[in-house]
Protein backbone atom coordinates (compact mmCIF):
# COMPACT_ATOMS: atom_id res chain seq x y z
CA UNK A 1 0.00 0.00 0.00
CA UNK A 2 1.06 3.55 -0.40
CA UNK A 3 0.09 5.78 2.24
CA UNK A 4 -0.91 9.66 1.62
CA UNK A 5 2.41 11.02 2.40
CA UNK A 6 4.36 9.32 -0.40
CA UNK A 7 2.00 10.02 -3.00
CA UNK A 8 1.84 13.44 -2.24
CA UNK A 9 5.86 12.78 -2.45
CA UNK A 10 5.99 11.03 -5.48
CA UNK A 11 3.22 13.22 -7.35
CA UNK A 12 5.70 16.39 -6.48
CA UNK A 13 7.91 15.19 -7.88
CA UNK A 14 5.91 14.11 -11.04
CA UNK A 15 4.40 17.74 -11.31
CA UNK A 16 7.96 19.88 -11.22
CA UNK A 17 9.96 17.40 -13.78
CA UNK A 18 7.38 18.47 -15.88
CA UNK A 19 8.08 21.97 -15.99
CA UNK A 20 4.04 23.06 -16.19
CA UNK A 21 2.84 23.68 -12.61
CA UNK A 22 4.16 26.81 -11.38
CA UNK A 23 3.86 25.36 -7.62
CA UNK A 24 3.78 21.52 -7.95
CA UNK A 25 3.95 20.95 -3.89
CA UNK A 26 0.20 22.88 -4.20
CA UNK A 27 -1.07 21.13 -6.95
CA UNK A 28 0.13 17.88 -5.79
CA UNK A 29 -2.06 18.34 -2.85
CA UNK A 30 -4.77 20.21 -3.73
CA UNK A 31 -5.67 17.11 -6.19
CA UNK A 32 -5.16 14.48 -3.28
CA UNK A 33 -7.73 16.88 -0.87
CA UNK A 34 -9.93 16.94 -3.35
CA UNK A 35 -10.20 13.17 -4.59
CA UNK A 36 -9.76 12.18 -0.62
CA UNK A 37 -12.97 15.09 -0.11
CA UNK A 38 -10.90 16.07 3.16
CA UNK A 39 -9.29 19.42 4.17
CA UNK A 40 -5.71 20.55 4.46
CA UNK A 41 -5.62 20.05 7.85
CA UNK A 42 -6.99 16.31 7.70
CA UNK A 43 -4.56 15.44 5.05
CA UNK A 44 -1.25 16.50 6.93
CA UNK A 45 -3.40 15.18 10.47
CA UNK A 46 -3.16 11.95 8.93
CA UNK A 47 -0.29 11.39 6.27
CA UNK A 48 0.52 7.97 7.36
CA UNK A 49 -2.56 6.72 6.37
CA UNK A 50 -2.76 4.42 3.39
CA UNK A 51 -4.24 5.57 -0.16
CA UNK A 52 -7.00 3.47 -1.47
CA UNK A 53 -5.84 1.94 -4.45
CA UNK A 54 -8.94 3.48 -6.62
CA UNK A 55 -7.97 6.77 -5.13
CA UNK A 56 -3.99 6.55 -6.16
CA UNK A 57 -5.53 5.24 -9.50
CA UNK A 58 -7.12 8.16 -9.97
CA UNK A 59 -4.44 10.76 -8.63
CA UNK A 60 -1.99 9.36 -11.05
CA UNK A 61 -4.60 10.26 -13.93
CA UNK A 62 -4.87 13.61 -12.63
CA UNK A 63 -1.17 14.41 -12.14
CA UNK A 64 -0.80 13.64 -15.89
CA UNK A 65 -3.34 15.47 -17.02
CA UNK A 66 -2.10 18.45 -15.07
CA UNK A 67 1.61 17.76 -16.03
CA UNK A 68 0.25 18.24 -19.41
CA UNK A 69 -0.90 21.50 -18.99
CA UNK A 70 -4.65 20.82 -18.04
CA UNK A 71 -5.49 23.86 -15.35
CA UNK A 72 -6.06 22.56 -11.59
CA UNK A 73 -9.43 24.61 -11.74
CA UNK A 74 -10.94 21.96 -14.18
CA UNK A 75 -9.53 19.09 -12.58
CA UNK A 76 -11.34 19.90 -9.49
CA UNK A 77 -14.35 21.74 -11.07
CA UNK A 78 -13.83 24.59 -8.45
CA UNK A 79 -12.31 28.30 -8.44
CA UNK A 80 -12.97 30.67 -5.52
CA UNK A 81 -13.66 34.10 -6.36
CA UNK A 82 -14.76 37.03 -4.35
CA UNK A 83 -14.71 34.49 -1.15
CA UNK A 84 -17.35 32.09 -3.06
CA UNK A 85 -16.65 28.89 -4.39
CA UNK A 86 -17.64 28.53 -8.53
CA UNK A 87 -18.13 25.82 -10.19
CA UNK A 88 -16.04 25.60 -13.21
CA UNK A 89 -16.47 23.41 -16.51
CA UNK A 90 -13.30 23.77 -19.18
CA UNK A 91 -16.62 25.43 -21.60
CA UNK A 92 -15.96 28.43 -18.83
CA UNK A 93 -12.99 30.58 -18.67
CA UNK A 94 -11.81 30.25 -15.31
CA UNK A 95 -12.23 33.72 -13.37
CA UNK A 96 -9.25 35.85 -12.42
CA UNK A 97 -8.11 37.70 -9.73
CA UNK A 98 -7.96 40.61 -11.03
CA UNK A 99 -11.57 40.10 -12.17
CA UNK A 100 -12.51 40.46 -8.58
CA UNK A 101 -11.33 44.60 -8.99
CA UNK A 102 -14.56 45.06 -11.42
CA UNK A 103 -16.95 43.32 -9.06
CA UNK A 104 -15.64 45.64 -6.06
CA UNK A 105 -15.66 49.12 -8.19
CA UNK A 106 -19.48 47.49 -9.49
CA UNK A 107 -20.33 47.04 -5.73
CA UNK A 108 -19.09 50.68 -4.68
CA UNK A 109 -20.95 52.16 -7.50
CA UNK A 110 -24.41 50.27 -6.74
CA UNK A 111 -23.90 50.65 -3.06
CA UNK A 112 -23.65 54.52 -3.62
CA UNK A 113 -27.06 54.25 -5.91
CA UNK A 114 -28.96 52.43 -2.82
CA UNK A 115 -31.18 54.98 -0.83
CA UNK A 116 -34.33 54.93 0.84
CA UNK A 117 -35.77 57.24 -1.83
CA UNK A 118 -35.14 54.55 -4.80
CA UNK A 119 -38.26 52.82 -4.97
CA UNK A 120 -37.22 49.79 -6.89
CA UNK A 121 -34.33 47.50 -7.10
CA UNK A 122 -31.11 47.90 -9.26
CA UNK A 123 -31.07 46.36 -12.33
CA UNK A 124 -27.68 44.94 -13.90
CA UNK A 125 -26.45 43.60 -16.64
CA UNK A 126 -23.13 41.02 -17.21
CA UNK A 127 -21.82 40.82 -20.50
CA UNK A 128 -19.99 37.84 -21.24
CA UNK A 129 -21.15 36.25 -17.89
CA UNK A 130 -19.20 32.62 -18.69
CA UNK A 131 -19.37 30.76 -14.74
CA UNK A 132 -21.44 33.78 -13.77
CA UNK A 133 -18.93 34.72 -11.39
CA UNK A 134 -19.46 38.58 -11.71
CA UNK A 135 -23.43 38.27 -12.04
CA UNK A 136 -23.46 35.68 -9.37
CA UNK A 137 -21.49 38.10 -6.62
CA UNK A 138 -23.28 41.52 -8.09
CA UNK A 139 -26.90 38.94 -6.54
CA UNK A 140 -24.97 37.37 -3.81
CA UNK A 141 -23.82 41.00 -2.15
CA UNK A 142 -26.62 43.67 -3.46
CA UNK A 143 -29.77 41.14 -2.28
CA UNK A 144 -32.10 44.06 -3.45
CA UNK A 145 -30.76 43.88 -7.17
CA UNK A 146 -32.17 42.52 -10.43
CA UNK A 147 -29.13 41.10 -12.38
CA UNK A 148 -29.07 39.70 -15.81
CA UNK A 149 -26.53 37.67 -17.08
CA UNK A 150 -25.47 37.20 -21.04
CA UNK A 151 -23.66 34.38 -23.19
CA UNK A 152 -23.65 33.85 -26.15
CA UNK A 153 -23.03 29.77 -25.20
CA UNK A 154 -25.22 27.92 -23.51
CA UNK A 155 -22.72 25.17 -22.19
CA UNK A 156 -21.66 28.26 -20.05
CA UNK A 157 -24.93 29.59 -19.24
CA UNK A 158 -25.93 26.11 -17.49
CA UNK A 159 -22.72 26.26 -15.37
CA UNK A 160 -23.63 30.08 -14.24
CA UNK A 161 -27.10 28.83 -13.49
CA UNK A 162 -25.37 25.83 -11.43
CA UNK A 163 -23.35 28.73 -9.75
CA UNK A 164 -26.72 31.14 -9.12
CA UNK A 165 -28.22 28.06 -7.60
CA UNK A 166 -25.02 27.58 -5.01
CA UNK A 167 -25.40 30.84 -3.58
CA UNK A 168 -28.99 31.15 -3.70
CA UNK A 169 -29.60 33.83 -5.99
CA UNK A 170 -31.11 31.94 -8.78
CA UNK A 171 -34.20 33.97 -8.33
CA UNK A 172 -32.89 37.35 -8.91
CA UNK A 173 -30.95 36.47 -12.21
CA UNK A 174 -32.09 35.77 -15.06
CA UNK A 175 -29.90 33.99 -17.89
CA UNK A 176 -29.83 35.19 -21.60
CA UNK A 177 -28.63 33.22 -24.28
CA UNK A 178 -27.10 35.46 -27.36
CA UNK A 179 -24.97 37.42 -28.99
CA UNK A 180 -23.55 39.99 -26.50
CA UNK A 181 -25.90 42.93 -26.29
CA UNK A 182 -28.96 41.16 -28.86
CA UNK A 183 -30.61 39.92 -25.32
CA UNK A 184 -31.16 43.04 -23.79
CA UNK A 185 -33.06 43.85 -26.71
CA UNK A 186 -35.51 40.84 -26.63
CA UNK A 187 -35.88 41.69 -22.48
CA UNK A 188 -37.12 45.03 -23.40
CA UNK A 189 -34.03 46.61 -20.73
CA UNK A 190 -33.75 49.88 -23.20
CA UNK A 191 -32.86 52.72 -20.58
CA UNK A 192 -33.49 50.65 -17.82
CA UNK A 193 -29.74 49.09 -16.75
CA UNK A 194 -28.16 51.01 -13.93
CA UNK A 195 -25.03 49.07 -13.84
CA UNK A 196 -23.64 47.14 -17.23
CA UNK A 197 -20.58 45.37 -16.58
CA UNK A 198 -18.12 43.33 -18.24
CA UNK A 199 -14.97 41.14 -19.12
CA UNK A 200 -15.72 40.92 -22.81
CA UNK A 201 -12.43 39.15 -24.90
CA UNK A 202 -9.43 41.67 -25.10
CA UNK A 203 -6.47 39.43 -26.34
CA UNK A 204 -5.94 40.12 -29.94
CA UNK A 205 -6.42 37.71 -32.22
CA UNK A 206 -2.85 37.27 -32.91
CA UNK A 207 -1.69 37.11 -29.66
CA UNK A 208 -3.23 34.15 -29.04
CA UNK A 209 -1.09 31.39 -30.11
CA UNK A 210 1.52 32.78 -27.56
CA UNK A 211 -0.50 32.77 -24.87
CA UNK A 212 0.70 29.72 -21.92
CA UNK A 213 -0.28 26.46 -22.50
CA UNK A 214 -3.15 25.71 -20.24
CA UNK A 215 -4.90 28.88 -21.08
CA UNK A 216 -4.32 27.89 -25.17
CA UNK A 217 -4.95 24.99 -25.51
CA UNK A 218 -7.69 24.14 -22.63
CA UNK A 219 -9.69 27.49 -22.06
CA UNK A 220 -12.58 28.48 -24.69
CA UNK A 221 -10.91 30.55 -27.84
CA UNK A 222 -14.12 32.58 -27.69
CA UNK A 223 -13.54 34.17 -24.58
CA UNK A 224 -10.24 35.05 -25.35
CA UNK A 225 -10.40 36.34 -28.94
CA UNK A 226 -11.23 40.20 -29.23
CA UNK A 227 -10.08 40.26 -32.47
CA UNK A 228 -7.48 41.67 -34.75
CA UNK A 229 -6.46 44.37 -32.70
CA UNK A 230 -8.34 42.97 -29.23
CA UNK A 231 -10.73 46.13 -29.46
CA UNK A 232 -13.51 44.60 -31.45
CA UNK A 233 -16.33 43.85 -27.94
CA UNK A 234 -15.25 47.08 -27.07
CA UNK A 235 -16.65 48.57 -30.25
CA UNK A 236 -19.78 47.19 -29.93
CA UNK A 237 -20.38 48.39 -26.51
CA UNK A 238 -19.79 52.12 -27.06
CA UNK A 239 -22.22 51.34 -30.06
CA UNK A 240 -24.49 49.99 -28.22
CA UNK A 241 -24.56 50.19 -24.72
CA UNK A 242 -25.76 53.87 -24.64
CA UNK A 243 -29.42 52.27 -25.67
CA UNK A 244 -29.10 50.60 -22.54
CA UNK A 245 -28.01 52.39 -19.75
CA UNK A 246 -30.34 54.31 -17.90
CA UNK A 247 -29.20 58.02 -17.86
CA UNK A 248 -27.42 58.80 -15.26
CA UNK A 249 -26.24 54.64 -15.12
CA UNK A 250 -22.66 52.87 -15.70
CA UNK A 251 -20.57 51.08 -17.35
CA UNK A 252 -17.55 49.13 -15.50
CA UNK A 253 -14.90 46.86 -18.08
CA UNK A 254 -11.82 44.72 -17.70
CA UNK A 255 -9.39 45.67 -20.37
CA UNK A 256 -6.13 44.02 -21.19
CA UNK A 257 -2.67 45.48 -20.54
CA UNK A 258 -2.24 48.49 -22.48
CA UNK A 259 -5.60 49.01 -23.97
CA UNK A 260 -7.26 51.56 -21.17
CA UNK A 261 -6.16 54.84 -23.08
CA UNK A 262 -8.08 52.75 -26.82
CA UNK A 263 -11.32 51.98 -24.65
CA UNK A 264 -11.62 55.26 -23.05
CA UNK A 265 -11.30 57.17 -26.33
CA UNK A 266 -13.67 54.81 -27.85
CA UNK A 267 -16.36 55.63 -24.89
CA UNK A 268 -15.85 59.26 -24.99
């Protein structure tokens, strides 16, 4: 038999000679906790105790997958983001850290829009809402707001509605299934979004082919592709958006490195 501690050894060691995981020891372990279903603290509580042989079966699969680039995030199925655990399905792109900076400013702005005077709820939009981790935190920490998320795939769409369901907020989102801002249209939300927001595709088009592995290869090309010069969503929203927005209401993007100063001028 092979008890935990030597498989989280020997898988270690698997993950750094292959050069892919930036932090092998992590993902190493993070793979055993999750096919053991047991936390960090039960795993080193209880090292000496021997691995299942179904269980080392299956860790060796998921070693190789992630020693060939596969992300961690859809080995497990999880990603935490803004404190909330997401479910994550490789037809998502996995949400970003840095994402979590547009759900904050979003939350500042609505927060300041919340008085007693208002005398109905917010209403939101999410363009591009993949896992629904934007639309699903907008619900999850403004539980007076109406939020509406858009994708134009619906393999996404039933893994944000998965993810509205977790956090109980499945009732105050509704899920549109389209191309970018065509929904609003059919939902009749002309001047009445207070808050559109958004992490439409920046990387241009030929960028991608240099982008790492595990984002290349395994995360959707459509979320990723803004065209030839990574501008093009951008375009269409200071086309269109204006129909939407409420006056007075606003608009809150992720942009790639570099491109703030070409999506400001194209929104003034």
């Amino acid at each position: 038999m092979v008890t935990r501690r030597e498989a989280l050894r020997a898988g270690t060691g698997f993950l750094k000679a292959s050069r892919l995981a930036d932090n092998p020891r992590l993902d190493a372990e993070v793979l055993l906790r999750y096919l053991l279903g047991i936390s960090r603290t039960e795993l080193y509580r209880d090292l000496d105790e021997d691995l299942p042989a179904l269980v080392l079966s299956r860790y060796r699969e998921l070693l190789a997958r992630r020693a060939a680039g596969e992300p961690l995030q859809y080995l497990t199925g999880e990603r935490e983001f803004m404190g909330l655990d997401f479910r994550v399905t490789p037809a998502v792109l996995i949400p970003r850290p840095e994402t979590e900076i547009v759900v904050e400013t979003a939350l500042e702005l609505a927060r300041q829009e919340l008085s007693p005077a208002k005398d109905k709820p917010l209403t939101l939009v999410d363009l591009g809402t993949g896992s629904g981790a934007i639309a699903v935190s907008l619900a999850r920490f403004l539980p007076g707001a109406r939020v509406y998320g858009v994708d134009i795939s619906g393999a996404a769409l039933a893994v944000a509605w998965e993810n509205a369901r977790r956090h109980g907020v499945a009732d105050r989102i509704t899920l549109c299934c389209g191309d970018f801002l065509t929904p609003l249209a059919a939902v009749g939300l002309f001047s009445r979004v207070d808050l559109l927001v958004s992490n439409p595709p920046y990387i241009p088009r030929g960028d991608l082919d240099n982008l790492p592995r595990e984002v290349r290869v395994f995360e959707p090309r459509r979320a990723l592709d803004g065209g030839e010069d990574g501008l093009e969503f951008y375009r269409r929203l200071a086309a269109g958006a204006p129909a939407f927005l409420r006056p007075g209401g606003w608009l809150v993007l992720e942009v790639g490195q570099g491109q703030a100063a070409a999506v400001r001028g194209l929104l003034e």
